[in-house]
C-alpha atoms as a PDB file:
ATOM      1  CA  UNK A   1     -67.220  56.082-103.512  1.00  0.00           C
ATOM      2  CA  UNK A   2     -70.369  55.524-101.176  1.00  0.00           C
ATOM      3  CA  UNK A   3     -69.528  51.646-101.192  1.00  0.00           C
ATOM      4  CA  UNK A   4     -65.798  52.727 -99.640  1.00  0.00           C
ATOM      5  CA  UNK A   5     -67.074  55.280 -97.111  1.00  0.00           C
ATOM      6  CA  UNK A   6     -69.399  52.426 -95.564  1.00  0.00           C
ATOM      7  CA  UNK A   7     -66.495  49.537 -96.114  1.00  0.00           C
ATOM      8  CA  UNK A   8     -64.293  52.248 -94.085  1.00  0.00           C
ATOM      9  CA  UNK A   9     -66.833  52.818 -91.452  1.00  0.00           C
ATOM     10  CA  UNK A  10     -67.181  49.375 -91.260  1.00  0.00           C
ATOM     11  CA  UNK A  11     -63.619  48.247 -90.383  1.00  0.00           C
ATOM     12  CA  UNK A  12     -63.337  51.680 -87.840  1.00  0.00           C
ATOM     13  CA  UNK A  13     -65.913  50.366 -85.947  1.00  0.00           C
ATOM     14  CA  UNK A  14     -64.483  46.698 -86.164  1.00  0.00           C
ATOM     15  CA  UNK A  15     -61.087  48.240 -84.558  1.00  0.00           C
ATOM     16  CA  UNK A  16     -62.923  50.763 -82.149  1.00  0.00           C
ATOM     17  CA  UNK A  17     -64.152  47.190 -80.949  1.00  0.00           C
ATOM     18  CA  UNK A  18     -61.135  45.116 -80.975  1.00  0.00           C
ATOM     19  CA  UNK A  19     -59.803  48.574 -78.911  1.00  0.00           C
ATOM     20  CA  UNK A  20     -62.217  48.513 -76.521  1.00  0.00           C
ATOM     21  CA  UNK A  21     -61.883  44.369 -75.871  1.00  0.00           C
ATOM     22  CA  UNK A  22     -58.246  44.906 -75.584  1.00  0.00           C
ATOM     23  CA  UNK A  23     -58.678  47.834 -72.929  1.00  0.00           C
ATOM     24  CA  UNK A  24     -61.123  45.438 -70.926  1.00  0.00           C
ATOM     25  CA  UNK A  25     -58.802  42.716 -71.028  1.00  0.00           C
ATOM     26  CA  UNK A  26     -55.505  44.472 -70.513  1.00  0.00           C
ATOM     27  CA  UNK A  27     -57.835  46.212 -67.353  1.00  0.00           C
ATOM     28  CA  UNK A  28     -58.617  43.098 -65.769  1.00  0.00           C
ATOM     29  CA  UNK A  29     -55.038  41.278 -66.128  1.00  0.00           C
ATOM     30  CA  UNK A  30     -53.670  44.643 -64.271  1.00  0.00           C
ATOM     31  CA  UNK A  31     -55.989  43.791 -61.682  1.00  0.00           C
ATOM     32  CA  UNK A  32     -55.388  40.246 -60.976  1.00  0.00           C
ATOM     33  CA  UNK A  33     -51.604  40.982 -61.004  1.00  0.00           C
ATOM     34  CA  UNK A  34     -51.973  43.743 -58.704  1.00  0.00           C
ATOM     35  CA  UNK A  35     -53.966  41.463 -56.596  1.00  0.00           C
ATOM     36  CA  UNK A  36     -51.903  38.949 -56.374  1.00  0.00           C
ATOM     37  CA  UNK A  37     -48.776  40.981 -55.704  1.00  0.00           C
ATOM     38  CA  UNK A  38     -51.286  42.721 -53.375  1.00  0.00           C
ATOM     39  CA  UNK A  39     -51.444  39.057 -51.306  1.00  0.00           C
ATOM     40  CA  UNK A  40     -48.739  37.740 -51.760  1.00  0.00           C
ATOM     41  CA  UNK A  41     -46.970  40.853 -49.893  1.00  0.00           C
ATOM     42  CA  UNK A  42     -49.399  41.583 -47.075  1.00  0.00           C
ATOM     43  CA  UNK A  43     -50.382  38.236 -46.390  1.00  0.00           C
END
């Protein structure tokens, strides 16, 4: 029972990660497309 609790933690805080990489990247890919559309029309 403990050895699942701590195997369940484990993979929570495995896909809180993944999450928060995904967030980060998904972030800055927003902001280089706005960006470039930002150029592109005003320049």
């Amino acid at each position: 029972c403990d050895a699942v609790t701590v195997n369940q933690r484990r993979s929570h805080r495995t896909l809180t990660l993944y999450s928060y990489q995904h967030r980060l990247f998904f972030c800055a890919l927003a902001t280089f497309v706005f960006n470039a559309f930002f150029k592109a029309r005003f320049t």
